[in-house]
PDB file of N, CA and C in Angstrom:
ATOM      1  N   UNK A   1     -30.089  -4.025 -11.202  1.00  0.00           N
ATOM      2  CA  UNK A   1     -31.478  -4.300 -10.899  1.00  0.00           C
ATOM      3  C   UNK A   1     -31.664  -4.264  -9.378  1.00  0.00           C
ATOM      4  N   UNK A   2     -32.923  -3.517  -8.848  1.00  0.00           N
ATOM      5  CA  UNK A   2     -33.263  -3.997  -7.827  1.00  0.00           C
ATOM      6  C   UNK A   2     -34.159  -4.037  -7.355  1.00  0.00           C
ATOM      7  N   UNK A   3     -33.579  -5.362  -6.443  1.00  0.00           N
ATOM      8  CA  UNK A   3     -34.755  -6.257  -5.542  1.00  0.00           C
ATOM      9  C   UNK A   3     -35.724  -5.447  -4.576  1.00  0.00           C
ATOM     10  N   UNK A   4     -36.719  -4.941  -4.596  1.00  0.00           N
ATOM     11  CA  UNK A   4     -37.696  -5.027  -3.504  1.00  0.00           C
ATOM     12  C   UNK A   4     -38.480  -6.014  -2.413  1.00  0.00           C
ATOM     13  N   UNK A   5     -39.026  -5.511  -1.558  1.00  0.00           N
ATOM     14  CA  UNK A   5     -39.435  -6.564  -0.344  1.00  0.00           C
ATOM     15  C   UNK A   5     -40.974  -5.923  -0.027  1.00  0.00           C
ATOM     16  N   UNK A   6     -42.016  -6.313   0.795  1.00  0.00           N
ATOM     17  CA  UNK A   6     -42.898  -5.855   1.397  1.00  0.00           C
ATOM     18  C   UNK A   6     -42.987  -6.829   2.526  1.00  0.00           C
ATOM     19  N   UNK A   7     -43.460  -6.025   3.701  1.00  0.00           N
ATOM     20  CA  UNK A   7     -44.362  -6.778   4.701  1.00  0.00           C
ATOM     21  C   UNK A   7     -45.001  -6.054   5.382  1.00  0.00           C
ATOM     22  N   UNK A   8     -46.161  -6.761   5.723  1.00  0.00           N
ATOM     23  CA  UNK A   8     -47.603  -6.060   6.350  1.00  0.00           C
ATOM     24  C   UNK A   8     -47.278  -6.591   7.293  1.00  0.00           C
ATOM     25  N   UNK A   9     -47.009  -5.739   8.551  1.00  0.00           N
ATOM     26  CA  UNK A   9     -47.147  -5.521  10.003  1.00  0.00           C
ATOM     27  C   UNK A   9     -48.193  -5.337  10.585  1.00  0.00           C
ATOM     28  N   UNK A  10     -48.691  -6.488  11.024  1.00  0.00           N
ATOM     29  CA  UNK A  10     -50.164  -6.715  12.085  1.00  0.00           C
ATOM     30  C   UNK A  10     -50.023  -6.338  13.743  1.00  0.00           C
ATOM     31  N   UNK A  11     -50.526  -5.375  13.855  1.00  0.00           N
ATOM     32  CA  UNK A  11     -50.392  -5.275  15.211  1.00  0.00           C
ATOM     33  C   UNK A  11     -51.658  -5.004  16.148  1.00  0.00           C
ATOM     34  N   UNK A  12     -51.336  -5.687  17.272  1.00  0.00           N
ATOM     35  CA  UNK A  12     -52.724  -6.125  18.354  1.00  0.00           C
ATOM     36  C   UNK A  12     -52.990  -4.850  18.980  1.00  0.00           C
ATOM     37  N   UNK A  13     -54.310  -4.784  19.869  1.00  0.00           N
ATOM     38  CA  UNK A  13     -54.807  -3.206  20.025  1.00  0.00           C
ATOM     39  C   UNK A  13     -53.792  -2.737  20.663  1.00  0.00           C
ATOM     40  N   UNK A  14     -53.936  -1.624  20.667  1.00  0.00           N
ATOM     41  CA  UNK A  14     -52.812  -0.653  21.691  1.00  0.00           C
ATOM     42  C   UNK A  14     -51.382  -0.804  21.669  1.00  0.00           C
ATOM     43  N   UNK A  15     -50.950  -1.802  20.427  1.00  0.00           N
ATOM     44  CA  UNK A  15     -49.886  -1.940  20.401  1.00  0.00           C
ATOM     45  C   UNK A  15     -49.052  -0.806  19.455  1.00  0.00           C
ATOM     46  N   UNK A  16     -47.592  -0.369  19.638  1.00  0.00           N
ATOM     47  CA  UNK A  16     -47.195   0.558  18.920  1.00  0.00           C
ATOM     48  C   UNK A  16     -45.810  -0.207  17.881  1.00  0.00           C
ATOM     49  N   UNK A  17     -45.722   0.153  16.596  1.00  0.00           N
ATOM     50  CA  UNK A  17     -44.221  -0.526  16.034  1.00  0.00           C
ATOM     51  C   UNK A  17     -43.613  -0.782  16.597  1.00  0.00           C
ATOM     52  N   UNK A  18     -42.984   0.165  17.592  1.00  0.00           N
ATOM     53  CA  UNK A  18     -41.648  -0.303  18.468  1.00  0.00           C
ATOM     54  C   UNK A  18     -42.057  -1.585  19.496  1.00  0.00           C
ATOM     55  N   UNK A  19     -43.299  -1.807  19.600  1.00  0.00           N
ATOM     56  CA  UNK A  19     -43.670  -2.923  20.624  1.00  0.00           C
ATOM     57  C   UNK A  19     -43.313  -4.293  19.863  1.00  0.00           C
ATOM     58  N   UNK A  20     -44.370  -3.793  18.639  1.00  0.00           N
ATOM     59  CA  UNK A  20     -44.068  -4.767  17.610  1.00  0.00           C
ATOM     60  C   UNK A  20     -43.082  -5.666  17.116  1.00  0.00           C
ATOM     61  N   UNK A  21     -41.703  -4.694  17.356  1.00  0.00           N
ATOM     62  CA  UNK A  21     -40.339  -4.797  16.363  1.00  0.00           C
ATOM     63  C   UNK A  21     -39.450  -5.325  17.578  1.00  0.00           C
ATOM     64  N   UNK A  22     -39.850  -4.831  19.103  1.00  0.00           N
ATOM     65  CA  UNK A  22     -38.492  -5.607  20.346  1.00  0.00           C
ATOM     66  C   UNK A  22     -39.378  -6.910  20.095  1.00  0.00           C
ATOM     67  N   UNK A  23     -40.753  -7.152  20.735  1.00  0.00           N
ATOM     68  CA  UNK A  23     -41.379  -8.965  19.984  1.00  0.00           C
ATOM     69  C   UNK A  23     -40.816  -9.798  19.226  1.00  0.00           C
ATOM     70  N   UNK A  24     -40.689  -8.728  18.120  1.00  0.00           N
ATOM     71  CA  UNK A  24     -40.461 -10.039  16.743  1.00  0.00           C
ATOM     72  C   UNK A  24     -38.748 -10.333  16.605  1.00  0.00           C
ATOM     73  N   UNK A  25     -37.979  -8.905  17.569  1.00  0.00           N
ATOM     74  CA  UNK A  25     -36.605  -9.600  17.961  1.00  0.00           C
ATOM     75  C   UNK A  25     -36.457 -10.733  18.732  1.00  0.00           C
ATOM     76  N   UNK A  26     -37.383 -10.493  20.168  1.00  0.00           N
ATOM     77  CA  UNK A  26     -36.947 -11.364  21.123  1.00  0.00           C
ATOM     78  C   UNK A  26     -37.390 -12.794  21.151  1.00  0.00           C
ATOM     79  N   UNK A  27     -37.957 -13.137  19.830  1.00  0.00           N
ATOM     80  CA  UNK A  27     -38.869 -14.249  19.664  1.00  0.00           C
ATOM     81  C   UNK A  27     -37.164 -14.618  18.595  1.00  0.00           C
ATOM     82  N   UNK A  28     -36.690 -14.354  18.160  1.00  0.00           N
ATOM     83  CA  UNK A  28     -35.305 -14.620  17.057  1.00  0.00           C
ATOM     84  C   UNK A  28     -34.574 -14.971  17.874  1.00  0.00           C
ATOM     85  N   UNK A  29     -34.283 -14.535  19.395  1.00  0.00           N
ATOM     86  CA  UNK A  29     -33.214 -15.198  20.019  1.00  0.00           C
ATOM     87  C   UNK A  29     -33.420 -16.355  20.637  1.00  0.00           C
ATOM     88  N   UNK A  30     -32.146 -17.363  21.120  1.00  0.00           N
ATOM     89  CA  UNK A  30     -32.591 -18.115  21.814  1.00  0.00           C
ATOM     90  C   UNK A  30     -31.227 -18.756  22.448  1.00  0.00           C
ATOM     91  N   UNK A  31     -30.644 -19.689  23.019  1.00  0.00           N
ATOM     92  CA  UNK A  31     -29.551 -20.274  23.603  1.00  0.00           C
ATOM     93  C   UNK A  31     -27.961 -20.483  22.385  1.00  0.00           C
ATOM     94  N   UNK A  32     -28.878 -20.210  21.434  1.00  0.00           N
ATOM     95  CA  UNK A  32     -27.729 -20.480  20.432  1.00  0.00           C
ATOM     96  C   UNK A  32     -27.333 -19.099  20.025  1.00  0.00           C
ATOM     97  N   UNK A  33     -28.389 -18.430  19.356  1.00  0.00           N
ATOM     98  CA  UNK A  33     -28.528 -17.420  18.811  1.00  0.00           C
ATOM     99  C   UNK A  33     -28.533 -16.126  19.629  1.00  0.00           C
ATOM    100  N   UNK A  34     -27.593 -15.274  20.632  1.00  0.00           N
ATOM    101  CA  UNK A  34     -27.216 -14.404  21.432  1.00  0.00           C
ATOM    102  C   UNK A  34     -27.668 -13.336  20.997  1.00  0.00           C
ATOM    103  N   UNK A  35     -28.490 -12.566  21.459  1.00  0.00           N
ATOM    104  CA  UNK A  35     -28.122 -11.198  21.566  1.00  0.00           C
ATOM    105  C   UNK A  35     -26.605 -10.482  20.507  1.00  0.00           C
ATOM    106  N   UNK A  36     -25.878 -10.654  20.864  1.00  0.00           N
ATOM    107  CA  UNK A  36     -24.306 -10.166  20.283  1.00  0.00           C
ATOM    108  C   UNK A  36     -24.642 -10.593  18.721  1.00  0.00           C
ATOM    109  N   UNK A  37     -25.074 -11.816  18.310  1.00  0.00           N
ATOM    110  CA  UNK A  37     -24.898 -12.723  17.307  1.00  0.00           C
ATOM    111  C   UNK A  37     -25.672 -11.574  16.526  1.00  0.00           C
ATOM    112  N   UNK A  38     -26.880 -11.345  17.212  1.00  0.00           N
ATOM    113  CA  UNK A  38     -28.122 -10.698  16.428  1.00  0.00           C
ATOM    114  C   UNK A  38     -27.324  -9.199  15.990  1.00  0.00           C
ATOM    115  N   UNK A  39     -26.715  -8.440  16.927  1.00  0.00           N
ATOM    116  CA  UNK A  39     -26.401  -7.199  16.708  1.00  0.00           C
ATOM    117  C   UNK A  39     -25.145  -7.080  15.986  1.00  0.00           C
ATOM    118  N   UNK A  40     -24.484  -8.464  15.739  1.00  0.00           N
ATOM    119  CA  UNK A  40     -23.212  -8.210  14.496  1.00  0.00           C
ATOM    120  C   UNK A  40     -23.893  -8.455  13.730  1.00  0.00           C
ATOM    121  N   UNK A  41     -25.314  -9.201  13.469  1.00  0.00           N
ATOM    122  CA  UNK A  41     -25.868  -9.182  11.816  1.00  0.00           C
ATOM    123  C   UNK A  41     -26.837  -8.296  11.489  1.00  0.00           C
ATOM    124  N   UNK A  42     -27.330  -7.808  12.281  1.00  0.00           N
ATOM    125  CA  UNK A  42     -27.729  -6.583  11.958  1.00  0.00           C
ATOM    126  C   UNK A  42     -27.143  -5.127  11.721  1.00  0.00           C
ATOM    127  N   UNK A  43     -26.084  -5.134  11.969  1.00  0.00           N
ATOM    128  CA  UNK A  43     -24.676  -4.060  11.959  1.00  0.00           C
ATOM    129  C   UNK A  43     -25.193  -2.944  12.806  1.00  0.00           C
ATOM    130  N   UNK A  44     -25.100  -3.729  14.076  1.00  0.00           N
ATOM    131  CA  UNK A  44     -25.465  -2.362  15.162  1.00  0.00           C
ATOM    132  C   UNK A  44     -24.661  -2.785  16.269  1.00  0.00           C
ATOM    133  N   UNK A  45     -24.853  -1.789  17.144  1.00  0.00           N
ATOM    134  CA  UNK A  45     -23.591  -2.050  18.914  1.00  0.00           C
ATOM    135  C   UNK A  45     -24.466  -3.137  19.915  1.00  0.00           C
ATOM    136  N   UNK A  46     -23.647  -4.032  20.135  1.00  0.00           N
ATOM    137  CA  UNK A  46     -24.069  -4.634  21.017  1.00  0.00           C
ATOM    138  C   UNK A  46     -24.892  -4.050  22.121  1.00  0.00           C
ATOM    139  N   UNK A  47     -24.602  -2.838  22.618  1.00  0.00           N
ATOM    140  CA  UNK A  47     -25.335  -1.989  23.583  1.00  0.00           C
ATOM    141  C   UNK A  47     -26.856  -1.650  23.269  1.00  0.00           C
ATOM    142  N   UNK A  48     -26.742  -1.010  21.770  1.00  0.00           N
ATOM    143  CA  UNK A  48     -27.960  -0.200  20.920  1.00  0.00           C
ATOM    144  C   UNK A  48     -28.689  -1.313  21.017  1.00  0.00           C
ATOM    145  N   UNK A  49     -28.943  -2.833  20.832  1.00  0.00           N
ATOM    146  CA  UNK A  49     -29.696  -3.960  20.862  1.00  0.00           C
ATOM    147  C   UNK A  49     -30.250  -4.208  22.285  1.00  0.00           C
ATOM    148  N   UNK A  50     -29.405  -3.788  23.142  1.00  0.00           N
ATOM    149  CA  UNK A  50     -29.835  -4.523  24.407  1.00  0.00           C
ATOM    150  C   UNK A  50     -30.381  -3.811  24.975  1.00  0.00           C
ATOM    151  N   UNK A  51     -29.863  -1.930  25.160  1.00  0.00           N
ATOM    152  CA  UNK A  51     -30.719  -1.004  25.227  1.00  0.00           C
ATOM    153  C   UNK A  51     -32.406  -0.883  24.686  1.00  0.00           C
ATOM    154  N   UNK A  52     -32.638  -1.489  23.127  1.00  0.00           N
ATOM    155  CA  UNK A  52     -33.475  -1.763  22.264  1.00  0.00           C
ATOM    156  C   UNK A  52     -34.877  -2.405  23.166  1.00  0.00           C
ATOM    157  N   UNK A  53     -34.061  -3.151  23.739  1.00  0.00           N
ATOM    158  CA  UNK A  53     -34.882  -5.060  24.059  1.00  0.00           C
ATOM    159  C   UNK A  53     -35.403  -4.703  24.948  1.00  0.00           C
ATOM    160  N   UNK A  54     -34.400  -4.080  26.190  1.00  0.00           N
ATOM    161  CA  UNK A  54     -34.877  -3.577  27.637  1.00  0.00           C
ATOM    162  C   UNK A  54     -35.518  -2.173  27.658  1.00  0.00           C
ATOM    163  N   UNK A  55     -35.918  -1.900  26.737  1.00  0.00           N
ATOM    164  CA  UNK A  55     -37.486  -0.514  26.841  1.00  0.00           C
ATOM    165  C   UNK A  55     -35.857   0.409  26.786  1.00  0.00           C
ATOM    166  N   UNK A  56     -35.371   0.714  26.183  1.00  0.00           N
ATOM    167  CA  UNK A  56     -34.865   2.383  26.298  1.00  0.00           C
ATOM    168  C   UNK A  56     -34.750   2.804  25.453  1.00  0.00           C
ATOM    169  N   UNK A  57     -34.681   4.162  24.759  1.00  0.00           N
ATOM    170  CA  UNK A  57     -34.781   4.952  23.168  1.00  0.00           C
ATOM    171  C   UNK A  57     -33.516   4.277  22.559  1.00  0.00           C
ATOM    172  N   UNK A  58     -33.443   4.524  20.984  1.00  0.00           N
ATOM    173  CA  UNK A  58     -32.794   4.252  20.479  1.00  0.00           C
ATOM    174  C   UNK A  58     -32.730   5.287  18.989  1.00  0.00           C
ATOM    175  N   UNK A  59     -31.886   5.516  18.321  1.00  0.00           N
ATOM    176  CA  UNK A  59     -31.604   6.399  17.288  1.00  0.00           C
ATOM    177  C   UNK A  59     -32.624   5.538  15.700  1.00  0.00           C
ATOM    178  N   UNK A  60     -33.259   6.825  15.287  1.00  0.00           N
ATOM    179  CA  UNK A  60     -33.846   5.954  14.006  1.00  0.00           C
ATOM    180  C   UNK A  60     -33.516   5.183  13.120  1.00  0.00           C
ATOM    181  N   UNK A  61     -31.859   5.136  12.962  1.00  0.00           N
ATOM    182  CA  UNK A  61     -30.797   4.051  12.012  1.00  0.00           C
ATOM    183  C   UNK A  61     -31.172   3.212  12.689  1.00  0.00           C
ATOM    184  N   UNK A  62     -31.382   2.557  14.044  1.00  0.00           N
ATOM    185  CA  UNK A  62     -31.267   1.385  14.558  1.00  0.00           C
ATOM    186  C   UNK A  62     -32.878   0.498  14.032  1.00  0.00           C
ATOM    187  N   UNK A  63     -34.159   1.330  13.523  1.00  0.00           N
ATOM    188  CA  UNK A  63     -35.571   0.648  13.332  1.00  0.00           C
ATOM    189  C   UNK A  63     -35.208   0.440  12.098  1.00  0.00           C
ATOM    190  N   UNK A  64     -34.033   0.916  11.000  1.00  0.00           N
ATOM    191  CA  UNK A  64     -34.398   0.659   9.607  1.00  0.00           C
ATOM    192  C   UNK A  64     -33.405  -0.270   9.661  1.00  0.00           C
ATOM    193  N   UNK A  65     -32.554  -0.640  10.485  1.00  0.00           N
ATOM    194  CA  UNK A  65     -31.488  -1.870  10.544  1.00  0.00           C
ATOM    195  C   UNK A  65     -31.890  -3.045  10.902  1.00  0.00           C
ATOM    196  N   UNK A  66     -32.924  -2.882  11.810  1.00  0.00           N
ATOM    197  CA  UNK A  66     -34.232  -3.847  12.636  1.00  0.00           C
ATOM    198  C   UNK A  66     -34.426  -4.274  11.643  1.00  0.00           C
ATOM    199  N   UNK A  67     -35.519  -3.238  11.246  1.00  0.00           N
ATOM    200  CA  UNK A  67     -36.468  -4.146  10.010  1.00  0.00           C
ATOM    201  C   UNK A  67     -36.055  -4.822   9.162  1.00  0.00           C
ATOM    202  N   UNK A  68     -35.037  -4.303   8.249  1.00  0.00           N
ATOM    203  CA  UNK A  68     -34.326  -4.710   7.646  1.00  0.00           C
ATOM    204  C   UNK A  68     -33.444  -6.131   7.672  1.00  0.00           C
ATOM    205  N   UNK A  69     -32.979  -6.790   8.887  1.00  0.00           N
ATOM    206  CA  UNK A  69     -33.122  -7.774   9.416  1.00  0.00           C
ATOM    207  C   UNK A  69     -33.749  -8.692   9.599  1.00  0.00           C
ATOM    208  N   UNK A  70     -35.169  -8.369   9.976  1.00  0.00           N
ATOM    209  CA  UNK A  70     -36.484  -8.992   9.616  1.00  0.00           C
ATOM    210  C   UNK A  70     -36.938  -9.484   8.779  1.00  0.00           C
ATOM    211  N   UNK A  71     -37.003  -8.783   7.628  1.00  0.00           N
ATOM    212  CA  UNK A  71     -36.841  -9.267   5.792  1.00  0.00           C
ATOM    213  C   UNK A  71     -35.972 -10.009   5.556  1.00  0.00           C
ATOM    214  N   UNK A  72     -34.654 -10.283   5.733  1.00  0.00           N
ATOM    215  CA  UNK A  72     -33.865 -11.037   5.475  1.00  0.00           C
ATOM    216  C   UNK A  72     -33.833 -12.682   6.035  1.00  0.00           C
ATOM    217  N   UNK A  73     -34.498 -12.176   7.847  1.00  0.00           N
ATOM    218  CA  UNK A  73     -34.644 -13.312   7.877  1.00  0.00           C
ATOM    219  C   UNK A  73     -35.648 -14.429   7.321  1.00  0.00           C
ATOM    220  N   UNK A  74     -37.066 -13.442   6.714  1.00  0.00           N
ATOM    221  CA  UNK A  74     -38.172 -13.835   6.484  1.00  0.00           C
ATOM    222  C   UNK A  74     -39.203 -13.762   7.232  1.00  0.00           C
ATOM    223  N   UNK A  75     -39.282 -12.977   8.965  1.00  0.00           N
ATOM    224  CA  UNK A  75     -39.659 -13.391   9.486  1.00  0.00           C
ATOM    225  C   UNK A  75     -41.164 -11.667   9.299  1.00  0.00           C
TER     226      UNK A  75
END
C-alpha cells in the first residue's frame, strides 16, 4: 500500500519556490539542529545544503529531497 501526502505552498508576491523552499529550511535550523544534521536527514552533501541556503544552483534531486523532508517533518 501506498501512503500519499499533499501540501499547498503559499507563496508571497514575487516570490519564486526556490525562495520559498531555502525559508522554510532556514526557519528548521537552529543551535541544536545544524545544517550537517539537516543534510544527513535529508540524504544530501553537506555542501549541496549550504550551497542551497547561500543563493547558489543546485541539481533537481536536491528540490525533491527538500520537499520531501518537509512532509516528513510536517512542516
Amino acid at each position: 500500500m501506498m501512503t500519499s501526502y499533499s501540501k499547498t505552498v503559499y507563496l508571497k508576491v514575487n516570490e519564486t519556490f526556490t525562495d520559498w523552499l531555502r525559508r522554510e529550511l532556514k526557519d528548521e535550523l537552529s543551535i541544536r539542529y545544524r545544517a550537517v544534521h539537516m543534510s544527513e536527514d535529508m540524504g544530501v552533501t553537506n555542501i549541496t545544503l549550504h550551497r542551497f541556503l547561500h543563493g547558489c544552483e543546485v541539481r533537481g534531486d536536491f528540490y525533491d529531497k527538500a520537499f520531501k523532508f518537509l512532509i516528513k517533518k510536517g512542516k
